[in-house]
C-alpha atoms as a PDB file:
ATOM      1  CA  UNK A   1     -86.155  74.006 114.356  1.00  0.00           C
ATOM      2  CA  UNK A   2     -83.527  73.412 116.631  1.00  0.00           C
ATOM      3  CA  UNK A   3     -80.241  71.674 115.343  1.00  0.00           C
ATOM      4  CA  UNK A   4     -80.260  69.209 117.759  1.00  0.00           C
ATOM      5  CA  UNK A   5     -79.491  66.117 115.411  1.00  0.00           C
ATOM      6  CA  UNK A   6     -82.526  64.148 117.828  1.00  0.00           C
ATOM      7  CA  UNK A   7     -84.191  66.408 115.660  1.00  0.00           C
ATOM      8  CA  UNK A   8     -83.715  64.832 112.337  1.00  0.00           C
ATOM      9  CA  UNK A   9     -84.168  61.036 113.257  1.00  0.00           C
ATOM     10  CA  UNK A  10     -87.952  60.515 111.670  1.00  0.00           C
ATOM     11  CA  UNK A  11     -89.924  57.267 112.250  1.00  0.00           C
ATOM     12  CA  UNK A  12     -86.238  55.690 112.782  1.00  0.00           C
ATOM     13  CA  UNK A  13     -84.732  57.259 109.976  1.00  0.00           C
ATOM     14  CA  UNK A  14     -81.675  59.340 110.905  1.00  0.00           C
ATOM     15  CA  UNK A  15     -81.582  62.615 108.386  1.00  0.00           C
ATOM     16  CA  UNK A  16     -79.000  64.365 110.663  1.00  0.00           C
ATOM     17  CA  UNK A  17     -75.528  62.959 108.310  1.00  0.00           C
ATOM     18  CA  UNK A  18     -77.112  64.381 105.006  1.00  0.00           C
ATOM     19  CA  UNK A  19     -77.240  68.261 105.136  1.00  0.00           C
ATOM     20  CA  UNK A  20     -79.414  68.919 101.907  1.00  0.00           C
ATOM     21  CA  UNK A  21     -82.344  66.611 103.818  1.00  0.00           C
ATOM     22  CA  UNK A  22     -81.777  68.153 107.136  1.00  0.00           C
ATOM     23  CA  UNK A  23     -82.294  71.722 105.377  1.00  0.00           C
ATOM     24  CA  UNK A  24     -85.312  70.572 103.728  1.00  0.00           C
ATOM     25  CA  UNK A  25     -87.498  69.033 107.018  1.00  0.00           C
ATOM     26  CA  UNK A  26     -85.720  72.610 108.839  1.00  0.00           C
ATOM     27  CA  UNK A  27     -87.521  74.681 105.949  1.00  0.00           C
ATOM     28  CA  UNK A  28     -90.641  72.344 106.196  1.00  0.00           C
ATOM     29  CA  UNK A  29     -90.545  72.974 110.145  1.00  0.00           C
ATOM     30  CA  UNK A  30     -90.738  76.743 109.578  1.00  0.00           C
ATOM     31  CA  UNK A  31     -93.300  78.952 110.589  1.00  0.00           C
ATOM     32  CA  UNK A  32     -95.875  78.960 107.031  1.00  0.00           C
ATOM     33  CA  UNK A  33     -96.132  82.577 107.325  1.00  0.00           C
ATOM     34  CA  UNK A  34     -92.403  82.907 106.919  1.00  0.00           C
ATOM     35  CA  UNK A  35     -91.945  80.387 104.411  1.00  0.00           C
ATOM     36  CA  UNK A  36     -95.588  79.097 103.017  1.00  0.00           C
ATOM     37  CA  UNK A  37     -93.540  77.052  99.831  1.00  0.00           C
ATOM     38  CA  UNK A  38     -90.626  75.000  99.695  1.00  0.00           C
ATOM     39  CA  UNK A  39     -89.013  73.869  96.485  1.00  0.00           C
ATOM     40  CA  UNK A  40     -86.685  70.384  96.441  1.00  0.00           C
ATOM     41  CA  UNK A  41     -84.949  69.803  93.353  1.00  0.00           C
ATOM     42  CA  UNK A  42     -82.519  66.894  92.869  1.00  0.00           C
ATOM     43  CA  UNK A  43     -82.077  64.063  90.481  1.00  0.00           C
ATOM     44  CA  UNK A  44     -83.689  60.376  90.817  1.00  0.00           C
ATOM     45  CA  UNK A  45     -82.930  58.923  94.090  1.00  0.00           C
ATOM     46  CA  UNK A  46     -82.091  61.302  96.398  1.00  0.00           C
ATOM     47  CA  UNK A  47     -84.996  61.113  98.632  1.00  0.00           C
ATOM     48  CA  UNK A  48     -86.875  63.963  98.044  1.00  0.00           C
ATOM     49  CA  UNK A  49     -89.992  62.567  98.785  1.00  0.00           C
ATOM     50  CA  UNK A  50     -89.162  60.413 101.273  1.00  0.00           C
ATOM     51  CA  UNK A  51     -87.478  63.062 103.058  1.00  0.00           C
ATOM     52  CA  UNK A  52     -90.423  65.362 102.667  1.00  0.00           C
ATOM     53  CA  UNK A  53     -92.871  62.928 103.328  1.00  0.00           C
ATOM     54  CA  UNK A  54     -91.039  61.850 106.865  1.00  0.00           C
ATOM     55  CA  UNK A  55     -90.677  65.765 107.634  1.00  0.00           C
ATOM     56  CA  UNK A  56     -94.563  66.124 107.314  1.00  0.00           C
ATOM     57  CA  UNK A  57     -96.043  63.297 108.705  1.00  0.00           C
ATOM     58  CA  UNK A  58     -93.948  64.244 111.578  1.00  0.00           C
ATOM     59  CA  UNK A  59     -95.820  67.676 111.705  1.00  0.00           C
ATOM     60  CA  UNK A  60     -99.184  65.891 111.240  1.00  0.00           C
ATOM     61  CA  UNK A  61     -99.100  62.784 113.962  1.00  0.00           C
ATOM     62  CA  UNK A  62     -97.052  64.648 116.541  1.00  0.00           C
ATOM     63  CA  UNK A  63     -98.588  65.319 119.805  1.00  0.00           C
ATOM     64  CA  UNK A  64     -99.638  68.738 121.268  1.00  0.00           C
ATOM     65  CA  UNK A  65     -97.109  71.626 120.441  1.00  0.00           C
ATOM     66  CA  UNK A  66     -95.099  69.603 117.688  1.00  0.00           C
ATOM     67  CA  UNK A  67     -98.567  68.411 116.064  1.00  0.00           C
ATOM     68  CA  UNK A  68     -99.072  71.372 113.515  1.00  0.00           C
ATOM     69  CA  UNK A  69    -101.087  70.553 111.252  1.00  0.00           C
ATOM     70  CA  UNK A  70    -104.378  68.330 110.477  1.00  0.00           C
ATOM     71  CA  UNK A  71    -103.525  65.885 107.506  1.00  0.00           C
ATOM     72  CA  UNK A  72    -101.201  66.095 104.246  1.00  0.00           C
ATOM     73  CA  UNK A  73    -102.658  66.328 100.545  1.00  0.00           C
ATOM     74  CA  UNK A  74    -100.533  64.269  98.170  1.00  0.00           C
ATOM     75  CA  UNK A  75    -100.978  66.136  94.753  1.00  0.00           C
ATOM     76  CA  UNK A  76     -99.144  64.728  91.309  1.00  0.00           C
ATOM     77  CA  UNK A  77     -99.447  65.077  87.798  1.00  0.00           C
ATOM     78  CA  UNK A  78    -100.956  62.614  86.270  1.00  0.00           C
ATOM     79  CA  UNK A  79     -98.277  61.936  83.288  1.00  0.00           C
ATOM     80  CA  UNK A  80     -97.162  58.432  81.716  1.00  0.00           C
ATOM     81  CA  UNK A  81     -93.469  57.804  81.128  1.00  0.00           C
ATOM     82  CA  UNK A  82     -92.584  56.947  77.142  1.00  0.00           C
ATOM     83  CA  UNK A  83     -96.018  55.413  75.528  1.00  0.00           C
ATOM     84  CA  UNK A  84     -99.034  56.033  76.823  1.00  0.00           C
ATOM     85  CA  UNK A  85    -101.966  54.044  78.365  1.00  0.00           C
ATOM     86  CA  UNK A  86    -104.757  55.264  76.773  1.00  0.00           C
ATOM     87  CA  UNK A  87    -108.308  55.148  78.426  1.00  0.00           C
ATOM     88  CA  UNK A  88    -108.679  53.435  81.701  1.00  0.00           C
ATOM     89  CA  UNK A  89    -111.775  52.493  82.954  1.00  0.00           C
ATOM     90  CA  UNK A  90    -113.058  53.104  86.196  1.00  0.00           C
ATOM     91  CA  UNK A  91    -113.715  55.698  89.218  1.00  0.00           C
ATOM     92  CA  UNK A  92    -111.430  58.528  89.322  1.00  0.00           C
ATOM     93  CA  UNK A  93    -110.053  56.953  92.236  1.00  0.00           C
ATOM     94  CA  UNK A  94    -108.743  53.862  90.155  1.00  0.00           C
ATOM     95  CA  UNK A  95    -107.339  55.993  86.964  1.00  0.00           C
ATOM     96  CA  UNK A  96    -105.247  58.195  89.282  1.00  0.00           C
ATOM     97  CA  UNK A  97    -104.630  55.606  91.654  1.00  0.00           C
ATOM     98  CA  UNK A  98    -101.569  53.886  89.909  1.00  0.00           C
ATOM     99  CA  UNK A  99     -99.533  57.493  90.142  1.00  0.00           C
ATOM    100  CA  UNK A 100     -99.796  57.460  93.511  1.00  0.00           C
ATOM    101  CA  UNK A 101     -97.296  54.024  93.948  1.00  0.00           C
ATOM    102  CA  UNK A 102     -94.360  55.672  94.703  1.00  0.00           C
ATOM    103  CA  UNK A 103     -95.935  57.262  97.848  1.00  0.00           C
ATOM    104  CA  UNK A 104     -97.093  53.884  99.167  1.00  0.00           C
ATOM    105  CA  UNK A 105     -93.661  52.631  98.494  1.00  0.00           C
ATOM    106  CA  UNK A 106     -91.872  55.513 100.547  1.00  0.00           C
ATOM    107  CA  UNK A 107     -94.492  55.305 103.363  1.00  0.00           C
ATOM    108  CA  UNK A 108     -94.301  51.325 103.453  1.00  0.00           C
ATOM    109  CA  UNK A 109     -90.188  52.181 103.921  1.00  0.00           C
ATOM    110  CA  UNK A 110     -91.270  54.717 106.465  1.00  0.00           C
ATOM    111  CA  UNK A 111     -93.403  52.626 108.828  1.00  0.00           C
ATOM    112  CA  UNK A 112     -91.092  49.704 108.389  1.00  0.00           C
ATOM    113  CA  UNK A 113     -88.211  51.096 110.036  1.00  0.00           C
ATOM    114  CA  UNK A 114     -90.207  53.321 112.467  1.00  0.00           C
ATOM    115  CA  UNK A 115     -91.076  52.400 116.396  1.00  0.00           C
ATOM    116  CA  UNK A 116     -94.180  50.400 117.195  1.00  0.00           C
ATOM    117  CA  UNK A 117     -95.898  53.268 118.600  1.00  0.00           C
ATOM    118  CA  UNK A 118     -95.696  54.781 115.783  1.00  0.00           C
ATOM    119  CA  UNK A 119     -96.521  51.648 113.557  1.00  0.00           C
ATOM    120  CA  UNK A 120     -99.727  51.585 115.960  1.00  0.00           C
ATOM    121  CA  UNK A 121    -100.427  55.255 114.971  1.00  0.00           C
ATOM    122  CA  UNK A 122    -100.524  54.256 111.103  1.00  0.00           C
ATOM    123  CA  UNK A 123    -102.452  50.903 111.886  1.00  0.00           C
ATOM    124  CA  UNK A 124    -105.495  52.973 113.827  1.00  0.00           C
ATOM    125  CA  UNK A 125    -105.218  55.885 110.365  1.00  0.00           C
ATOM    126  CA  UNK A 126    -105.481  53.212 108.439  1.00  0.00           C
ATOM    127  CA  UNK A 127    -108.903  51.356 110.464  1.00  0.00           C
ATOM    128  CA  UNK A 128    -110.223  54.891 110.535  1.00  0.00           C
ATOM    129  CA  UNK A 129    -110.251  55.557 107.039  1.00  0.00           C
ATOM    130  CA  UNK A 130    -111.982  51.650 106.292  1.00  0.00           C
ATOM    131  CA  UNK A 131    -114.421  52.673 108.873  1.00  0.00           C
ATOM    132  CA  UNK A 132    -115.546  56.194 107.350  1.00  0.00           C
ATOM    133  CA  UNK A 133    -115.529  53.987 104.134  1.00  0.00           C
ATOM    134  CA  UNK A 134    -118.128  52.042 105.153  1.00  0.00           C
ATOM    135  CA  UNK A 135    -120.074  54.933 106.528  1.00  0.00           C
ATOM    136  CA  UNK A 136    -119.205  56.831 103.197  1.00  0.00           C
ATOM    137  CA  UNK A 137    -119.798  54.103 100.656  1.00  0.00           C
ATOM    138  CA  UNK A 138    -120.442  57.256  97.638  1.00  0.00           C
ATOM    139  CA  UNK A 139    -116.705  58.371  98.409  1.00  0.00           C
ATOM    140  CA  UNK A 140    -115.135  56.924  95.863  1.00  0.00           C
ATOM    141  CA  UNK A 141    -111.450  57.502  97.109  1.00  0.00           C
ATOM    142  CA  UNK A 142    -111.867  54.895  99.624  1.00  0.00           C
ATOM    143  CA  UNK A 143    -113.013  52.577  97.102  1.00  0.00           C
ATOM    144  CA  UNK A 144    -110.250  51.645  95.001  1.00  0.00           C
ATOM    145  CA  UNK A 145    -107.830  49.139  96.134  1.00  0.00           C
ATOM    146  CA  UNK A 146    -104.874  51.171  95.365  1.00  0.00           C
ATOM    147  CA  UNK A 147    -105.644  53.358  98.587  1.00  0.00           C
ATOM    148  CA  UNK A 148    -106.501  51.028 100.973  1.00  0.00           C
ATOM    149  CA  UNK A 149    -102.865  50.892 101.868  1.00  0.00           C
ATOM    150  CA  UNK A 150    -102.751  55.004 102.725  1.00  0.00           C
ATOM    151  CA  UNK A 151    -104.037  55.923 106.299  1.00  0.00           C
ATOM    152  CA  UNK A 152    -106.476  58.510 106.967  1.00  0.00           C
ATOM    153  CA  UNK A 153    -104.391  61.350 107.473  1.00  0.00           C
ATOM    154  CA  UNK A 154    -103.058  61.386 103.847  1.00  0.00           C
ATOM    155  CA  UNK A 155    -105.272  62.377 101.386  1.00  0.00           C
ATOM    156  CA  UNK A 156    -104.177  62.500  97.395  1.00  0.00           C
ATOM    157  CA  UNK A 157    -105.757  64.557  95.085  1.00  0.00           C
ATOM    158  CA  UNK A 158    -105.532  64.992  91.091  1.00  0.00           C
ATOM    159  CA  UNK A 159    -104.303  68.316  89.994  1.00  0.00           C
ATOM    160  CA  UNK A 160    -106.941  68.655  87.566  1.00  0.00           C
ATOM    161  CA  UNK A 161    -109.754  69.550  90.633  1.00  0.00           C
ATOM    162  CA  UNK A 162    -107.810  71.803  92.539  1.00  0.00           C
ATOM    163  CA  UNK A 163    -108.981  75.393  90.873  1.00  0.00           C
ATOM    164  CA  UNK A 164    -111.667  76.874  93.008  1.00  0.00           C
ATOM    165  CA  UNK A 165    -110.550  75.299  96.332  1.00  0.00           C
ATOM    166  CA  UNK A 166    -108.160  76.814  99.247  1.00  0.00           C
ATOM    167  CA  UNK A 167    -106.651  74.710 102.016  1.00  0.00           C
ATOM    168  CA  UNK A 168    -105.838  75.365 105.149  1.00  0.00           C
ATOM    169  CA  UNK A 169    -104.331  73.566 108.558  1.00  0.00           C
ATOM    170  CA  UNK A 170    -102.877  71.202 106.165  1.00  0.00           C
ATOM    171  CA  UNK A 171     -99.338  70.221 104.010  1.00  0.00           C
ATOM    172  CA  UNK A 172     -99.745  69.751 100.356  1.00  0.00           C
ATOM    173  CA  UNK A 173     -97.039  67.674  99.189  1.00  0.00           C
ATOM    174  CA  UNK A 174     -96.631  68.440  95.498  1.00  0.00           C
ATOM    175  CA  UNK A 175     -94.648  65.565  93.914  1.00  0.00           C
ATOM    176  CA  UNK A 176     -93.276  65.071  90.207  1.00  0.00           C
ATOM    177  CA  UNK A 177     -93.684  68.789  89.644  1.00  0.00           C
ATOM    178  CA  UNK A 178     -90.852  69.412  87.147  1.00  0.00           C
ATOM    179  CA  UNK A 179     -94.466  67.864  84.626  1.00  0.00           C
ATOM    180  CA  UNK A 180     -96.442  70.721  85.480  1.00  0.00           C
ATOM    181  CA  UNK A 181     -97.173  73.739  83.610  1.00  0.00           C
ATOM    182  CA  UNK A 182     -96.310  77.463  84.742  1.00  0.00           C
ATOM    183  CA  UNK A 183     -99.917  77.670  84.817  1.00  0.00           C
ATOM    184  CA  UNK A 184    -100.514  74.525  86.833  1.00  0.00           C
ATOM    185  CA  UNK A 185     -98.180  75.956  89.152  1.00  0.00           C
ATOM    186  CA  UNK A 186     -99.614  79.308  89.227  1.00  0.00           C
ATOM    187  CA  UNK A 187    -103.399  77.449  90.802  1.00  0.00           C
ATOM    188  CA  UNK A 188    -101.145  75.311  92.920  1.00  0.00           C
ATOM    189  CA  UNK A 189     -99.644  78.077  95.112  1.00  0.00           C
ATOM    190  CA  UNK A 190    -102.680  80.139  94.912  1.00  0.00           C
ATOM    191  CA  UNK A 191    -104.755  77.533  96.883  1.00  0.00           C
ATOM    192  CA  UNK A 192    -102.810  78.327  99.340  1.00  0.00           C
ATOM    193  CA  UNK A 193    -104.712  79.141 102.837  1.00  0.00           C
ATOM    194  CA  UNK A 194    -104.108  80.053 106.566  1.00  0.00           C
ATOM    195  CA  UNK A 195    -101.733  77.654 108.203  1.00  0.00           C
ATOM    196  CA  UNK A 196    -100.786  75.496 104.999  1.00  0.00           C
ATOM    197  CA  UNK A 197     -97.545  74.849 103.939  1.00  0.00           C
ATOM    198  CA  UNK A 198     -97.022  73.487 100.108  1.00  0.00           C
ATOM    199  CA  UNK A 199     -93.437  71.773  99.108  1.00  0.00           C
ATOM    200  CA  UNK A 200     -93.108  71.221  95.689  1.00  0.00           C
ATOM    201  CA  UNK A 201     -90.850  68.596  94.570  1.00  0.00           C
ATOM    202  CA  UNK A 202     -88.991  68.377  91.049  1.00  0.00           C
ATOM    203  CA  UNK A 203     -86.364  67.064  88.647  1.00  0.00           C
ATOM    204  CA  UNK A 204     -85.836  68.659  86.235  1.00  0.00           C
ATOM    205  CA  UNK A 205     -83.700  65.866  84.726  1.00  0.00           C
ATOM    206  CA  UNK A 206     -86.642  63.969  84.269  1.00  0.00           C
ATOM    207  CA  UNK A 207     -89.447  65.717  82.407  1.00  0.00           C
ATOM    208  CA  UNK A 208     -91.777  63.792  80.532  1.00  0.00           C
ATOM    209  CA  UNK A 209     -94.349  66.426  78.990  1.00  0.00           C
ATOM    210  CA  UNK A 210     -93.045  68.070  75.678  1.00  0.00           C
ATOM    211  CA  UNK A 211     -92.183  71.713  75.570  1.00  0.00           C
ATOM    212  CA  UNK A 212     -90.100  71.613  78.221  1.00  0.00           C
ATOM    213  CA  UNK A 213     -86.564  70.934  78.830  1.00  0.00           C
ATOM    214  CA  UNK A 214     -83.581  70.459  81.944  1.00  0.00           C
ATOM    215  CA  UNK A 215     -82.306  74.478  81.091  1.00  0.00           C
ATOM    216  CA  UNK A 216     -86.027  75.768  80.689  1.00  0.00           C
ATOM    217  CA  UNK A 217     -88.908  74.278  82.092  1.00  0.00           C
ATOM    218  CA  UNK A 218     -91.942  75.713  84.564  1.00  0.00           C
ATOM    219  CA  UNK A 219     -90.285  73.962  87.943  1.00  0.00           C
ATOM    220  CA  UNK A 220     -87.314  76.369  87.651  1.00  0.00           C
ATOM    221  CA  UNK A 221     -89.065  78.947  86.399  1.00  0.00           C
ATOM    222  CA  UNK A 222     -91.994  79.169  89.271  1.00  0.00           C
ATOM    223  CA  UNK A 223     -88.919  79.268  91.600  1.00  0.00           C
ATOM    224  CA  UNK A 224     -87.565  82.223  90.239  1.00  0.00           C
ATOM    225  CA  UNK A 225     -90.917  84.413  89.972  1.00  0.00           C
ATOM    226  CA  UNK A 226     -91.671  83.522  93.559  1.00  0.00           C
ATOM    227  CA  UNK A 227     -87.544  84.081  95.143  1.00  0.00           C
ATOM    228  CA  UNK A 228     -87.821  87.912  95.359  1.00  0.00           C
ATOM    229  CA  UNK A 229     -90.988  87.566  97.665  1.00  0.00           C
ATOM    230  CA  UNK A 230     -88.553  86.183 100.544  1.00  0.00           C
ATOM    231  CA  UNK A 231     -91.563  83.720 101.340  1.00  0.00           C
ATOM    232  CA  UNK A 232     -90.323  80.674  99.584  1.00  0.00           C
ATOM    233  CA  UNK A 233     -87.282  78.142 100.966  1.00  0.00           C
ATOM    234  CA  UNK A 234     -85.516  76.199  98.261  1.00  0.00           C
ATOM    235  CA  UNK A 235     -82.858  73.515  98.658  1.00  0.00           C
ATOM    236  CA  UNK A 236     -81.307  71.014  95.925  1.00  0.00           C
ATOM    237  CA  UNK A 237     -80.988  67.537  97.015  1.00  0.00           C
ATOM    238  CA  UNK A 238     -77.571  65.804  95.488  1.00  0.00           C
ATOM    239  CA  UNK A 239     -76.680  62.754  97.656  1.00  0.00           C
ATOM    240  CA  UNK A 240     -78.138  59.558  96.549  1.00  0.00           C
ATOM    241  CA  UNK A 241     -80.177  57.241  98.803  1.00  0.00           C
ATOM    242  CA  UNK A 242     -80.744  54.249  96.589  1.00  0.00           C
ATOM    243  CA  UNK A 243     -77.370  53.312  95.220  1.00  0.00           C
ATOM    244  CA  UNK A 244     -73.981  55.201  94.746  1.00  0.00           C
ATOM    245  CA  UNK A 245     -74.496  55.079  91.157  1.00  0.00           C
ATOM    246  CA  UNK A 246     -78.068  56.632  90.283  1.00  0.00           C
ATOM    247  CA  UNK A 247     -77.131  59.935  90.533  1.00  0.00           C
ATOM    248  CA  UNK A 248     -74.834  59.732  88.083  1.00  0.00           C
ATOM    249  CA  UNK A 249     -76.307  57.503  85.815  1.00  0.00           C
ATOM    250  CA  UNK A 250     -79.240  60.439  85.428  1.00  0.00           C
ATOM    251  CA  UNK A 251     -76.448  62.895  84.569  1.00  0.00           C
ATOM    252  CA  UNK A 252     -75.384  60.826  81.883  1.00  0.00           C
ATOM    253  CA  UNK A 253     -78.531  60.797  80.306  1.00  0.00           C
ATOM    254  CA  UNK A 254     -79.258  64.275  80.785  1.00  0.00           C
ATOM    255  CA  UNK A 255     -75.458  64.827  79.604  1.00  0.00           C
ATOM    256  CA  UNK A 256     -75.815  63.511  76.447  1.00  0.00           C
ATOM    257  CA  UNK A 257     -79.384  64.641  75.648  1.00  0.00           C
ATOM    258  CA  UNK A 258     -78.110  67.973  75.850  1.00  0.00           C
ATOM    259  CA  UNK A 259     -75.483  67.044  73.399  1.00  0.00           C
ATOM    260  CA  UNK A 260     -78.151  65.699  70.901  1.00  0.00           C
ATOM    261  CA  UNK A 261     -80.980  68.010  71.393  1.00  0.00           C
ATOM    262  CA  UNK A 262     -81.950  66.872  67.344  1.00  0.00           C
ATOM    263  CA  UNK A 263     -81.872  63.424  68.262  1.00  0.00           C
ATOM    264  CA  UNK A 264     -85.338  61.615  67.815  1.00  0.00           C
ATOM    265  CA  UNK A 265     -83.901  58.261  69.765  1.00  0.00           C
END
């Protein structure tokens, strides 16, 4: 991808003035066969997957050469902050439905600030996918109300139903990923097909599955098997986008939880 800094203004969004972001959409603009997976790491607020999720749904709705590939699969782990739920009733659709928020919320932020033609693009995704939802009344995806805001070309998926399949002409975004498992991690990039690109997305300041910790945890560690293959692109996002202060509020936390490793508060 070119440096041009045209380059890096997404659905009205300029990424050109932050480097770390315009790194990641250059590495998620390579060719997959040179770079297949992309790791972003960075604390709370620094736009990882807004930045990732401008990057492909630019690859995705351009048109001709700079459309690349055919839709994006959302994938993220299913985990509960503090105290759990419990049980929720319902399709599949509605129990992994309420993880899938903070998408909605970055793509709302996307399509708000980008040009009406490309507010019409998202408007006609979105009438597609009611319309094969009426033709496809056993899918049960299109049936709960907390996707009728995503458009057609954005697909999420649980993690838990993703052994046994490969995907191709396609991005898989791979959000919240500092919860997974090495092993989760090890299906993950071994669904990999022809002309897919995966970027995985983590903090590992903010795990919430036991076992794991900020120094040693799966994120990190899948990073470092896959580095000597020369196939994977890695970049650490550090500027905040919400407020000045987030970014260092989270090191505070993680700061003093290193302190008091013992500490049951």
């Amino acid at each position: 991808m070119a440096s041009n800094a045209s380059n890096y203004k997404l659905f009205g969004i300029d990424f050109s003035q932050n480097p770390e972001q315009r790194e990641l959409i250059r590495l998620i603009n390579d060719d997959p066969e040179r770079t297949p997976v992309v790791f972003c790491r960075g604390s709370a607020g620094t736009g990882k997957t807004f930045a990732t999720l401008a990057a492909c749904l630019n690859l995705v709705r351009g048109k001709g050469s700079k459309k690349r590939y055919k839709n994006i699969f959302y994938v993220r782990e299913p985990v509960e902050i503090g105290h759990r739920l419990g049980y929720l009733k319902g399709t599949a659709a509605d129990k992994y439905g309420p993880y899938i928020g903070p998408l909605m919320d970055n793509y709302d932020h996307l399509m708000a600030n980008a040009p009406q033609e490309e507010q019409n693009t998202s408007h006609k995704m979105l009438m597609k996918k009611k319309v094969k939802s009426v033709k496809e009344t056993d899918d049960e995806i299109y049936e709960s109300a907390y996707y009728e805001k995503l458009p057609s070309d954005i697909v999420p998926l649980a993690p838990e139903f993703m052994r046994g399949r490969s995907f191709s002409d396609c991005i898989i975004i791979l959000d919240e990923a500092q919860n997974m498992t090495l092993d989760e991690l090890q299906t993950m990039v071994t669904r990999i097909g022809t002309q897919c690109k995966m970027v995985i997305i983590g903090s590992p300041n903010q795990i919430d599955v036991p076992g794991q910790t900020a120094e040693n945890n799966a994120f990190d560690t899948a990073y470092e098997i896959l580095k000597p293959t020369g196939l994977v692109g890695f970049v650490e996002l550090a500027k905040p986008m919400r407020t000045s202060f987030v970014v260092d509020f989270d090191l505070r936390f993680l700061e003093y939880k290193l302190k008091h490793k013992d500490s049951k508060i």
